[in-house]
C-alpha atoms as a PDB file:
ATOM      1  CA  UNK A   1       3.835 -16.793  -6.929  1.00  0.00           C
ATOM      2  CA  UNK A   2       5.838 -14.031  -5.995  1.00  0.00           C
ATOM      3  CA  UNK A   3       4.562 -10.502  -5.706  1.00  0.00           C
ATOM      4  CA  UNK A   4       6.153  -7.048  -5.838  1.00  0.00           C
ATOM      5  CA  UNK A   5       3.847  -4.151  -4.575  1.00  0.00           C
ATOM      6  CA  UNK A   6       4.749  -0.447  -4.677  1.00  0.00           C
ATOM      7  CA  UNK A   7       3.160   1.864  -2.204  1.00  0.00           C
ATOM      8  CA  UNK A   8       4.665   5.098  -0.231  1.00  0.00           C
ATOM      9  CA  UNK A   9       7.387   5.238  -2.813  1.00  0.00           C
ATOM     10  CA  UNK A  10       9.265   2.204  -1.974  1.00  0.00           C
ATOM     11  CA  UNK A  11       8.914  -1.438  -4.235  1.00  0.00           C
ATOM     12  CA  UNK A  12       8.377  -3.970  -2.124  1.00  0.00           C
ATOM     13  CA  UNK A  13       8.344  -7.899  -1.560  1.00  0.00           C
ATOM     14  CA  UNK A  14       8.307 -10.523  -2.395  1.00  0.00           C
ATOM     15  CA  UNK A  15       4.764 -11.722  -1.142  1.00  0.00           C
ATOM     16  CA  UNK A  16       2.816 -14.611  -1.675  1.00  0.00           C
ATOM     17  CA  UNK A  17      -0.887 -13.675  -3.237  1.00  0.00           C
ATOM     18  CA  UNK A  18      -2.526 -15.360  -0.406  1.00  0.00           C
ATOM     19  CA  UNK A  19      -0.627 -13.285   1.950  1.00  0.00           C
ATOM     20  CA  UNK A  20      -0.969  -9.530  -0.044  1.00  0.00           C
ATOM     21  CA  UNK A  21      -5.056 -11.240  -0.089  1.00  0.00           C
ATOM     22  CA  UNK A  22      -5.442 -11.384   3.760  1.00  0.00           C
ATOM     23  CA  UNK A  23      -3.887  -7.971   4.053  1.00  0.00           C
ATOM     24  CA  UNK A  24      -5.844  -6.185   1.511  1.00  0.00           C
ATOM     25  CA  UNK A  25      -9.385  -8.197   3.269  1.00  0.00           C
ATOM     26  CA  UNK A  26      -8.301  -6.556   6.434  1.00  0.00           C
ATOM     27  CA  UNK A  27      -7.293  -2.535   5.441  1.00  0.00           C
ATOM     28  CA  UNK A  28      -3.789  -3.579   5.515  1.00  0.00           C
ATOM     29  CA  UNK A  29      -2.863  -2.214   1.621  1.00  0.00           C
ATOM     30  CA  UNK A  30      -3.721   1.490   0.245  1.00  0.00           C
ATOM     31  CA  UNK A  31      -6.220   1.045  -2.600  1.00  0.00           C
ATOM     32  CA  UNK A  32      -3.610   3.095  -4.606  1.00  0.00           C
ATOM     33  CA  UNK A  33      -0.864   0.028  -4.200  1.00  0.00           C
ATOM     34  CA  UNK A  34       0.772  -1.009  -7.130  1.00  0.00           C
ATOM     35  CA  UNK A  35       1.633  -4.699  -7.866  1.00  0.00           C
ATOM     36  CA  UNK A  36       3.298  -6.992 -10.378  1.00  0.00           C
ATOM     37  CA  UNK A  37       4.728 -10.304 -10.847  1.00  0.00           C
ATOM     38  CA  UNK A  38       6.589 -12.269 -12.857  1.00  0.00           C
ATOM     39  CA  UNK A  39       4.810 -12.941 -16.359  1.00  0.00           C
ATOM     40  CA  UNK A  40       2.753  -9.516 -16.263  1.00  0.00           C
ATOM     41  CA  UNK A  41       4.148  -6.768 -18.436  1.00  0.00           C
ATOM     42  CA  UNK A  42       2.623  -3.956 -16.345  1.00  0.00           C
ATOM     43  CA  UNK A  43       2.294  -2.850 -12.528  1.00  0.00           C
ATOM     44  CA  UNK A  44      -1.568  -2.643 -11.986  1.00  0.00           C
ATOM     45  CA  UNK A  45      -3.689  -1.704  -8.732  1.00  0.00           C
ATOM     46  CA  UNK A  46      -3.641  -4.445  -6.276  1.00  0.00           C
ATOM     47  CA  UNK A  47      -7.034  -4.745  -6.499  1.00  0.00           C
ATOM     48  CA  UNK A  48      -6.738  -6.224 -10.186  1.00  0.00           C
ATOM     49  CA  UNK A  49      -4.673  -9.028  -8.454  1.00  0.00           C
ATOM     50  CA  UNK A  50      -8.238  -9.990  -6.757  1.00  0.00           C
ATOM     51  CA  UNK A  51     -10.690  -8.956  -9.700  1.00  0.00           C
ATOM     52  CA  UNK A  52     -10.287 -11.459 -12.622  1.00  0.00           C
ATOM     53  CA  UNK A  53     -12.641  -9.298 -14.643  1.00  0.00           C
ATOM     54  CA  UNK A  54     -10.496  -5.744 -14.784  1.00  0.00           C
ATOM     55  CA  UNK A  55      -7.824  -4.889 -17.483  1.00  0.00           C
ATOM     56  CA  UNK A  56      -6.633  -1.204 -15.907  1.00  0.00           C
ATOM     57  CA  UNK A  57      -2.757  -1.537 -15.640  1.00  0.00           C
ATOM     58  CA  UNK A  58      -1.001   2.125 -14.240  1.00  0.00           C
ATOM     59  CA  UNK A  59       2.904   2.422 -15.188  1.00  0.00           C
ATOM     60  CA  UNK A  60       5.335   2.362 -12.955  1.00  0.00           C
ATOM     61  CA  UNK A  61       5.830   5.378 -11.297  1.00  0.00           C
ATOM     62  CA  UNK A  62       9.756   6.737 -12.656  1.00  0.00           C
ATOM     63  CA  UNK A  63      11.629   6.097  -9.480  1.00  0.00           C
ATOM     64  CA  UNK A  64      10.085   2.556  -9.072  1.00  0.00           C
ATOM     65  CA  UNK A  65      12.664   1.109 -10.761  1.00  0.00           C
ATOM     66  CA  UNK A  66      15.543   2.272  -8.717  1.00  0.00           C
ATOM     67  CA  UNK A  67      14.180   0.857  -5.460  1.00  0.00           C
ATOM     68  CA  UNK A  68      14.777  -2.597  -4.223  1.00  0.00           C
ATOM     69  CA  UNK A  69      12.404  -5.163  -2.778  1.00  0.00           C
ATOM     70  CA  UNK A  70      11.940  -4.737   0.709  1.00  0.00           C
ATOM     71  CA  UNK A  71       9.147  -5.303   3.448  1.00  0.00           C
ATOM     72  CA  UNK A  72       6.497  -3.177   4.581  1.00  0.00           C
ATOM     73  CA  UNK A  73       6.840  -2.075   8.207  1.00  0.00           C
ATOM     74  CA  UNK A  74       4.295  -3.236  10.614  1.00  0.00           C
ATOM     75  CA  UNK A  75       2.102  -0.547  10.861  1.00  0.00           C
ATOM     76  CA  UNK A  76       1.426  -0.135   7.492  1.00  0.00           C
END
């Protein structure tokens, strides 16, 4: 599955779950990340990804939706 996530103003991805998973485990992702993928009709907090049992889904901030995917630098 790919994943988008949006953090420090920039979309970015794709990811694979498993992937965005390891690097939310170890501090990697802000708890304020957004994420989304295909079949979801709203960006949510990444850690709804993880939690089966939330519903909270945050719009996408305005300028999202100009931004392309890209990758997150490696000190993020």
């Amino acid at each position: 599955m790919d994943v988008y996530v949006y953090t420090q103003g920039q979309r970015r991805g794709p990811y694979e779950k498993m992937q965005l998973e390891a690097m939310w485990k170890h501090g990697k992702i802000p708890p304020d990340t957004l994420c989304w993928h295909n079949g979801m009709s709203k960006w949510t907090v990444i850690s709804d990804l993880f939690a089966a049992d939330k519903t909270t889904a945050p719009s996408l901030p305005d300028d999202a939706a100009n931004t392309g995917p890209a990758t997150f630098p490696a000190s993020l």
